[in-house]
N, C-alpha and C. Protein backbone atom coordinates (compact mmCIF):
# COMPACT_ATOMS: atom_id res chain seq x y z
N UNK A 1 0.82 -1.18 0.00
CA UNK A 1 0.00 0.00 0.00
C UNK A 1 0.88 1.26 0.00
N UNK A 2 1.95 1.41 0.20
CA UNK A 2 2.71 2.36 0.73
C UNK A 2 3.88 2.86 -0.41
N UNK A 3 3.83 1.48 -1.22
CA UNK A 3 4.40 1.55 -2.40
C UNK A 3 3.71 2.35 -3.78
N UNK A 4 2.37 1.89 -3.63
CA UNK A 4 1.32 2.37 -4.50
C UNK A 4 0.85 4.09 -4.06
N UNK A 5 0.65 4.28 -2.89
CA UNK A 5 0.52 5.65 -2.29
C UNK A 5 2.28 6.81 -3.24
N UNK A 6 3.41 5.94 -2.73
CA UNK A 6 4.75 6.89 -3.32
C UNK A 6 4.34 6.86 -4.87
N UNK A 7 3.87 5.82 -5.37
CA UNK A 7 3.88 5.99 -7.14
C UNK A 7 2.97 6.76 -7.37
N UNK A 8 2.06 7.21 -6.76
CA UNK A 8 0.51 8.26 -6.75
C UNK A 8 0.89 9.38 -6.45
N UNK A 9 1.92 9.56 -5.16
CA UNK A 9 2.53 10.91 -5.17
C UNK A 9 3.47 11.55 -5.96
N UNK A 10 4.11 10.74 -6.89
CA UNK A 10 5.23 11.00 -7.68
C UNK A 10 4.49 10.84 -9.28
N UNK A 11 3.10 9.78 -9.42
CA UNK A 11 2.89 10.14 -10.43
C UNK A 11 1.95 11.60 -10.94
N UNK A 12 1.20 12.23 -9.91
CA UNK A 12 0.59 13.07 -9.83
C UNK A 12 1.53 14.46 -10.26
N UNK A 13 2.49 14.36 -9.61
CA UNK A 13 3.95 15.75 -10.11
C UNK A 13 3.83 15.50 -11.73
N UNK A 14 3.74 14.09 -12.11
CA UNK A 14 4.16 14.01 -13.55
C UNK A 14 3.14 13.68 -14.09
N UNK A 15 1.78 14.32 -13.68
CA UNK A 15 0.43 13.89 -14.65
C UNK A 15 -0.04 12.42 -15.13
N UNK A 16 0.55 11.59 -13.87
CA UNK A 16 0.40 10.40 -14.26
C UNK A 16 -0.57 9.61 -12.94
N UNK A 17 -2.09 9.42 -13.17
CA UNK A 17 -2.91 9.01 -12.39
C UNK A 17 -2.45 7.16 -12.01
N UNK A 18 -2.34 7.18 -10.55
CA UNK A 18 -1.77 5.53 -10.13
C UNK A 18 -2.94 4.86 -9.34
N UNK A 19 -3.22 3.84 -9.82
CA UNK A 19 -4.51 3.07 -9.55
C UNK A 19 -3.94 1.99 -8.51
N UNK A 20 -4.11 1.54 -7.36
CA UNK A 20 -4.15 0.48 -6.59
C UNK A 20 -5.29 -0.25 -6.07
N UNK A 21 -5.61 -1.68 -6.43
CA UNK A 21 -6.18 -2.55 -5.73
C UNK A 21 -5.58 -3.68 -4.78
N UNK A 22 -6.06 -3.11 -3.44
CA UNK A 22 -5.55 -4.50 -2.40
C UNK A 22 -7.10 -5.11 -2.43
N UNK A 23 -7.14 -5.94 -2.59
CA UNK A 23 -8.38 -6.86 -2.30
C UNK A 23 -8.42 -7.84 -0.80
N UNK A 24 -7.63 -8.26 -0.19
CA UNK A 24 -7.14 -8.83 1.22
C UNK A 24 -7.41 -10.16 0.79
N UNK A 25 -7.97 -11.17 1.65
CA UNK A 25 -7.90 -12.48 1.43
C UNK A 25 -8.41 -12.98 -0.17
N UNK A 26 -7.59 -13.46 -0.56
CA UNK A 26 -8.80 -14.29 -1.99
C UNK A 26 -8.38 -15.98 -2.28
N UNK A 27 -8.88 -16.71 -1.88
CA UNK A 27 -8.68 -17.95 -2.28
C UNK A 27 -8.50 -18.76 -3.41
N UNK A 28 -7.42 -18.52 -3.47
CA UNK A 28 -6.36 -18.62 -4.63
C UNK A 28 -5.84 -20.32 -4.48
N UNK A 29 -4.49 -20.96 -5.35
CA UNK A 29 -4.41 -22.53 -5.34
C UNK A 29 -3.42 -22.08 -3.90
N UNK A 30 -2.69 -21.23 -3.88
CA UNK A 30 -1.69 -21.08 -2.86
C UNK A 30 -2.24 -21.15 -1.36
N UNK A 31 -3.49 -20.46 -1.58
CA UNK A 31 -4.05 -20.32 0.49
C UNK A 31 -4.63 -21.75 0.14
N UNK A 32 -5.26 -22.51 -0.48
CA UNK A 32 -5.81 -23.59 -0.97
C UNK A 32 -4.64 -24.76 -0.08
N UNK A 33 -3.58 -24.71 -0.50
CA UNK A 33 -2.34 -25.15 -0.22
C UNK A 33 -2.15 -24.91 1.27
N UNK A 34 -2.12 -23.86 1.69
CA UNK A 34 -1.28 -23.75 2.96
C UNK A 34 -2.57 -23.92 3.81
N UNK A 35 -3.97 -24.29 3.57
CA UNK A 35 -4.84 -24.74 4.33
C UNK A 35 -4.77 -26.20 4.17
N UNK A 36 -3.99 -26.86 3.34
CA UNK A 36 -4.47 -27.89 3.46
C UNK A 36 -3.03 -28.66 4.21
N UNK A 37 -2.01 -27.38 4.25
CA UNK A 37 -0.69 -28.23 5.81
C UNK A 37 -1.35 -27.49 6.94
N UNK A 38 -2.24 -26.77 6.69
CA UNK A 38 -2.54 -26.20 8.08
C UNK A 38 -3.41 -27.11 8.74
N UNK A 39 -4.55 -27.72 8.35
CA UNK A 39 -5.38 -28.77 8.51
C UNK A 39 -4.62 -29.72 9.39
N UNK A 40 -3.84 -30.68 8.84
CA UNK A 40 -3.45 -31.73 9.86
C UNK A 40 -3.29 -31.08 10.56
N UNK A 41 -2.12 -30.29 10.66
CA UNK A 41 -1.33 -29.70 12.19
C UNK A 41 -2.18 -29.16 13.02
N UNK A 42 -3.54 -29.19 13.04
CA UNK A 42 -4.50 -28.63 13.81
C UNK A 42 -5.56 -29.84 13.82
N UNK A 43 -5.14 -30.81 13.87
CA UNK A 43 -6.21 -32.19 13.58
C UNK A 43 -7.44 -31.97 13.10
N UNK A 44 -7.24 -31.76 12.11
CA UNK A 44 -9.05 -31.18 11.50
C UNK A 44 -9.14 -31.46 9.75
N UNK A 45 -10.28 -31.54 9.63
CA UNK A 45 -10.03 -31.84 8.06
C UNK A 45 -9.49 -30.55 6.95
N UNK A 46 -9.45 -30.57 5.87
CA UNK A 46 -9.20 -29.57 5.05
C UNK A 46 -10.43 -28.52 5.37
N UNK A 47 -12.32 -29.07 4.59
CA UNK A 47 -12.83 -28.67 5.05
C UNK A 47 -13.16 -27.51 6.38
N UNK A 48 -12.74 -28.28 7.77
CA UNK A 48 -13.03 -27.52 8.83
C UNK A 48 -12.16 -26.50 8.65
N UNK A 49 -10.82 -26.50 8.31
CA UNK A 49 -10.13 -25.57 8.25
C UNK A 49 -10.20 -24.52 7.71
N UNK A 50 -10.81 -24.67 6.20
CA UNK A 50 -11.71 -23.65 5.60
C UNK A 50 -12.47 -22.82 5.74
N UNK A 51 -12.86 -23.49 7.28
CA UNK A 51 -14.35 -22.33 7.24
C UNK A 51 -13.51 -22.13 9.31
N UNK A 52 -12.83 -22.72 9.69
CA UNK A 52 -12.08 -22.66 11.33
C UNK A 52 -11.09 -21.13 10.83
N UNK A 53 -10.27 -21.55 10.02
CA UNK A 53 -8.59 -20.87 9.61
C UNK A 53 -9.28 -19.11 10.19
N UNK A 54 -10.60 -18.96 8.84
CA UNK A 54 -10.57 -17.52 8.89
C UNK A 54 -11.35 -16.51 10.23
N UNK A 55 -11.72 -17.59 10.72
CA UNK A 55 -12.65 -17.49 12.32
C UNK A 55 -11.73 -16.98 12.70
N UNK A 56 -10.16 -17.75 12.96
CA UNK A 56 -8.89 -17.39 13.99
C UNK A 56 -8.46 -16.18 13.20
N UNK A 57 -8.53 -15.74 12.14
CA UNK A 57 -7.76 -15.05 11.54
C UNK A 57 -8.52 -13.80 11.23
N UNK A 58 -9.46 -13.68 11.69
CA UNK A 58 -10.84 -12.35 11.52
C UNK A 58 -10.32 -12.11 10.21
N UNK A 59 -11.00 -13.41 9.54
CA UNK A 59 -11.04 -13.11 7.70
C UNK A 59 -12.54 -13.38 7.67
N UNK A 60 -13.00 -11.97 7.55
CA UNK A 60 -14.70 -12.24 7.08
C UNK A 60 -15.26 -12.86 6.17
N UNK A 61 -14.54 -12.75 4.95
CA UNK A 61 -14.84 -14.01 3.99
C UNK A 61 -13.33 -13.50 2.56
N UNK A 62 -13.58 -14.97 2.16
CA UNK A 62 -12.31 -14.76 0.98
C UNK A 62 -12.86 -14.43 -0.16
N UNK A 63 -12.29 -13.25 -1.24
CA UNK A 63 -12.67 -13.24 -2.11
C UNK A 63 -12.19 -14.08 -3.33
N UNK A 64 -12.61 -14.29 -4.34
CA UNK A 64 -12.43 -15.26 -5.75
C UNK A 64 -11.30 -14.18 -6.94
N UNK A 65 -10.55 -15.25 -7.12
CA UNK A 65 -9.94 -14.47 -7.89
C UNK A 65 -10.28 -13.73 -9.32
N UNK A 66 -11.94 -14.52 -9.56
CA UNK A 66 -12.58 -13.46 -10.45
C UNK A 66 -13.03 -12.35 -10.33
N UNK A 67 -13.56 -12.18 -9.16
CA UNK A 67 -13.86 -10.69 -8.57
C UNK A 67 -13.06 -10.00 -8.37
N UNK A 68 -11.70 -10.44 -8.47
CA UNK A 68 -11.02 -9.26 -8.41
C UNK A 68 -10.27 -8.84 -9.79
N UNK A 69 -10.40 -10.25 -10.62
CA UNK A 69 -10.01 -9.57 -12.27
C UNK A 69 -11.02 -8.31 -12.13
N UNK A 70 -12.49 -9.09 -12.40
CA UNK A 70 -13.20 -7.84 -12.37
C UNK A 70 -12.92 -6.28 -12.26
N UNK A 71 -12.28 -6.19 -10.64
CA UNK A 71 -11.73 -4.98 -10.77
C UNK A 71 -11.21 -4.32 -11.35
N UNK A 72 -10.08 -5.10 -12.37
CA UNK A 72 -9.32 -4.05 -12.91
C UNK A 72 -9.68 -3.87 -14.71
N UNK A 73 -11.06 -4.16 -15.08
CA UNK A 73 -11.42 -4.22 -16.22
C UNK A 73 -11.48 -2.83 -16.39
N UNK A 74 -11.87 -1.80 -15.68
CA UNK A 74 -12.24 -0.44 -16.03
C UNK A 74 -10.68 0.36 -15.81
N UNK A 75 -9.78 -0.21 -15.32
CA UNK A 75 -7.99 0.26 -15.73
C UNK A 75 -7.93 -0.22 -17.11
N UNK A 76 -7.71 -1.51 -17.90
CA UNK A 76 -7.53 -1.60 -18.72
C UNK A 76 -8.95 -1.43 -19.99
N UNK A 77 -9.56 -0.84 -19.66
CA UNK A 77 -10.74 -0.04 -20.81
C UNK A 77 -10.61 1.11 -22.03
N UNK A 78 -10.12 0.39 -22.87
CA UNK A 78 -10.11 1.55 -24.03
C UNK A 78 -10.29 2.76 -24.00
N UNK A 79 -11.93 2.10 -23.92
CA UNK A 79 -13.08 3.19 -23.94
C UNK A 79 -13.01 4.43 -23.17
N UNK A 80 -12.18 3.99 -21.26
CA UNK A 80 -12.22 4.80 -20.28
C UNK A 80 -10.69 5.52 -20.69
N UNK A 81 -10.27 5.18 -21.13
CA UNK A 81 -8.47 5.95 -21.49
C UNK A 81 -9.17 6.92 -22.53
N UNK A 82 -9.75 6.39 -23.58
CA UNK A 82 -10.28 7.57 -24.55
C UNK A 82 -11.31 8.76 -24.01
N UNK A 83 -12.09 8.46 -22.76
CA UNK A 83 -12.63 9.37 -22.23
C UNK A 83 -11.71 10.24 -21.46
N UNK A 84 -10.63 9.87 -20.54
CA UNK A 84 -10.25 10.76 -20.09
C UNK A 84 -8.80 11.33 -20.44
N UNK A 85 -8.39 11.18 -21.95
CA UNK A 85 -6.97 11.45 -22.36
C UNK A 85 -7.26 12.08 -23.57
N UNK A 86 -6.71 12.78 -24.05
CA UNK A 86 -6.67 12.97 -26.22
C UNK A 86 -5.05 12.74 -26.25
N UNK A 87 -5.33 12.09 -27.28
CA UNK A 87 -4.34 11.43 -28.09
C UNK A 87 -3.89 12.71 -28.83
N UNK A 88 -2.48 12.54 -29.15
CA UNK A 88 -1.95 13.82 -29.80
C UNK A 88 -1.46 12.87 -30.88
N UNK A 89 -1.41 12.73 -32.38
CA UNK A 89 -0.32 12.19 -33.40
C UNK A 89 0.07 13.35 -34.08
């Protein structure tokens, strides 16, 4: 976040608008993974762990990694670059 905030302050000097999305948890193959060594070591199935892990971890719920493509469809939008830029050739 802090990285994205300096590129926003430095792109703004140079007319250059910086977009950041943190989305926080999203259940991806990787947390998929580390729930499923987390599971034994807590004697519990994969399952319980799934829905136990984010209880301990005040994760209100995980998001999908489509919802967060989603997000960035209106960064990469033609349409929205042509609304807010003119092209000089």
């Amino acid at each position: 976040m802090a990285l994205a905030k300096a590129f926003a302050e430095q792109g703004i000097r140079d007319g250059v608008q910086v977009n950041s999305i943190v989305p926080g948890a999203v259940m991806t193959g990787r947390r998929r993974s580390f729930l499923e060594k987390w599971a034994p070591a807590h004697n519990m199935s994969v399952e319980e762990a799934t829905k136990q892990f984010p209880e301990k971890a005040e994760i209100s719920w995980y998001g999908r990694p489509e919802e967060i493509a989603d997000l960035f469809i209106p960064f990469n939008s033609c349409e929205l670059f042509l609304q807010r830029f003119q092209i000089v050739l």
